[in-house]
C-alpha atoms as a PDB file:
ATOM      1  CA  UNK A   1      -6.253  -1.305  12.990  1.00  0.00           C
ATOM      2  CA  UNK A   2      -3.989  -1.120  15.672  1.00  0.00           C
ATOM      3  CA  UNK A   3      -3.029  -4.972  17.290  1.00  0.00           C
ATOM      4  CA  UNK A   4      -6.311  -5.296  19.711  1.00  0.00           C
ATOM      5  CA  UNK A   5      -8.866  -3.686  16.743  1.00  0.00           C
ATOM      6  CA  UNK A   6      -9.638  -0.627  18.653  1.00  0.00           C
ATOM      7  CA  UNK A   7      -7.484   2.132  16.911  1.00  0.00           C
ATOM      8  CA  UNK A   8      -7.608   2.725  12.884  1.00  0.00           C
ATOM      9  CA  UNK A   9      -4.109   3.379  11.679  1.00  0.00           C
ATOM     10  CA  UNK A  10      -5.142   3.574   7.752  1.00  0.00           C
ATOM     11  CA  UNK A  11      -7.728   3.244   5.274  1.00  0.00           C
ATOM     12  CA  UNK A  12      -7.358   3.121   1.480  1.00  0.00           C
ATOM     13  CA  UNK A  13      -9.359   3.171  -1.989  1.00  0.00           C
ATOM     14  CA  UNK A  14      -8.291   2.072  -4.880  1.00  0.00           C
ATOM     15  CA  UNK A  15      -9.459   2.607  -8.516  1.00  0.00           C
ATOM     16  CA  UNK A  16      -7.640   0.818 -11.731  1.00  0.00           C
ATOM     17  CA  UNK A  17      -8.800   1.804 -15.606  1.00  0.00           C
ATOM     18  CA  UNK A  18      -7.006   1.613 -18.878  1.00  0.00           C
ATOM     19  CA  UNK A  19      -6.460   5.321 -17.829  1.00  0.00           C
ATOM     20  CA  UNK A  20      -4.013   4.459 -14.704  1.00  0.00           C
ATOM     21  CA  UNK A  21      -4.798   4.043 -11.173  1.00  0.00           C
ATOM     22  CA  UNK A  22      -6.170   6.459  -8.999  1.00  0.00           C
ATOM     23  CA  UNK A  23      -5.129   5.425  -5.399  1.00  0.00           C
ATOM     24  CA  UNK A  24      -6.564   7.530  -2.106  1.00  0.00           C
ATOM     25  CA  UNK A  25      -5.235   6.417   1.205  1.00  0.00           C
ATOM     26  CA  UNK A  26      -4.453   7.781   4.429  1.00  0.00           C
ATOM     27  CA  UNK A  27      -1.697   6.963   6.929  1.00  0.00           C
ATOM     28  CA  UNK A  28      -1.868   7.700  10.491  1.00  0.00           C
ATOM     29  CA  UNK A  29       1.864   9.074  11.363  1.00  0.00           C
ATOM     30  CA  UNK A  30       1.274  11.405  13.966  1.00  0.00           C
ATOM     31  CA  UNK A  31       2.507   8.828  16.510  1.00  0.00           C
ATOM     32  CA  UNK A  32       5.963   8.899  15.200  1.00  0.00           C
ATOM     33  CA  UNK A  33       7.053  12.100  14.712  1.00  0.00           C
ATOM     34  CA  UNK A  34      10.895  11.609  13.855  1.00  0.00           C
ATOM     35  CA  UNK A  35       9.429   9.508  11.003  1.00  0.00           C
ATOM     36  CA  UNK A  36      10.473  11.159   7.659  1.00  0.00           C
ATOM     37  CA  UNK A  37       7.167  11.636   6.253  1.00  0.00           C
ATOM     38  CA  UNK A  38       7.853  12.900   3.277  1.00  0.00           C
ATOM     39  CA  UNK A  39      10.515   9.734   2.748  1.00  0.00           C
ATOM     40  CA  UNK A  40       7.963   7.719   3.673  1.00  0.00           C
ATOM     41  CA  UNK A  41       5.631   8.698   1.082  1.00  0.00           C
ATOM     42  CA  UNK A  42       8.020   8.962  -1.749  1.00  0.00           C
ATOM     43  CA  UNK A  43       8.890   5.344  -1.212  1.00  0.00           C
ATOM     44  CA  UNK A  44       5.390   4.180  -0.841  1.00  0.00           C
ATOM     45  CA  UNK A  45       4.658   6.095  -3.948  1.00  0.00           C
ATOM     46  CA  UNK A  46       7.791   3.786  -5.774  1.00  0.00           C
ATOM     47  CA  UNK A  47       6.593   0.511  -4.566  1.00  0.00           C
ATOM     48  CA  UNK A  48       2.940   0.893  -5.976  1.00  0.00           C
ATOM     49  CA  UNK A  49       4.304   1.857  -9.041  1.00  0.00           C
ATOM     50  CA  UNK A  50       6.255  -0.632  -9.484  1.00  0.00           C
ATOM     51  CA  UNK A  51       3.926  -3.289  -8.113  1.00  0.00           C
ATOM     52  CA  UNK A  52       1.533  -2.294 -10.869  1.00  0.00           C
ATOM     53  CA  UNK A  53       3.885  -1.560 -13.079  1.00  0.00           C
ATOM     54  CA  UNK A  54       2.814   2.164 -13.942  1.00  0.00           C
ATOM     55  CA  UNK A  55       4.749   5.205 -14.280  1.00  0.00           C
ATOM     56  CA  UNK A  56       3.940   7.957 -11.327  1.00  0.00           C
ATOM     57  CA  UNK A  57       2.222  10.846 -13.308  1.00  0.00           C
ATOM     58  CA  UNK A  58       1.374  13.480 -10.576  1.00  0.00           C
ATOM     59  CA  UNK A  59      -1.886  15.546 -12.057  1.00  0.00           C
ATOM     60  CA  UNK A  60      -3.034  18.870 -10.469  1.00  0.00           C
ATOM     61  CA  UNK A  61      -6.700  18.850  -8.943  1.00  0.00           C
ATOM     62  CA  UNK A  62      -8.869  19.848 -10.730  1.00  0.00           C
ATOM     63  CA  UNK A  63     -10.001  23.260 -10.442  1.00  0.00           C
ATOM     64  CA  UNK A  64     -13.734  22.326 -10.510  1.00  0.00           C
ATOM     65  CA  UNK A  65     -13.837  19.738  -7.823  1.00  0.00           C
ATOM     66  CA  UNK A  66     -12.458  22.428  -5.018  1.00  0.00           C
ATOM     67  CA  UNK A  67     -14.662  23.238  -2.585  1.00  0.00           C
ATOM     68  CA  UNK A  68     -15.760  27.047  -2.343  1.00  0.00           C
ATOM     69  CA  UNK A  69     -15.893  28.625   0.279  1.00  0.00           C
END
């Protein structure tokens, strides 16, 4: 939330098995456009690796949990 409550800037959910963890989160940037996003992200990514000490292992989406159109 922004500093008076009346703006979300985030929102997050986390999930941690044996398995790894499966983190889904969402950033709003849009207000800072010469941000490098993609910078931003890859860093992020780093941090909460290292924080819970995992390796990043990107995984494709699965092909039955896309929506059809």
């Amino acid at each position: 939330m922004d500093e008076v409550g009346k703006r979300k800037l985030g929102g997050a959910a986390m999930k941690r098995t044996r398995a790894g963890v499966l983190m889904q989160g969402t950033l709003e940037l849009g207000r800072w456009p010469d941000l490098p996003h993609q910078e931003v992200a890859e860093k992020f990514l780093q941090l909460l690796a290292a924080d819970f000490q995992e390796d990043i292992k990107p995984k494709d989406w699965p092909k039955e949990m896309e929506t059809q159109s």
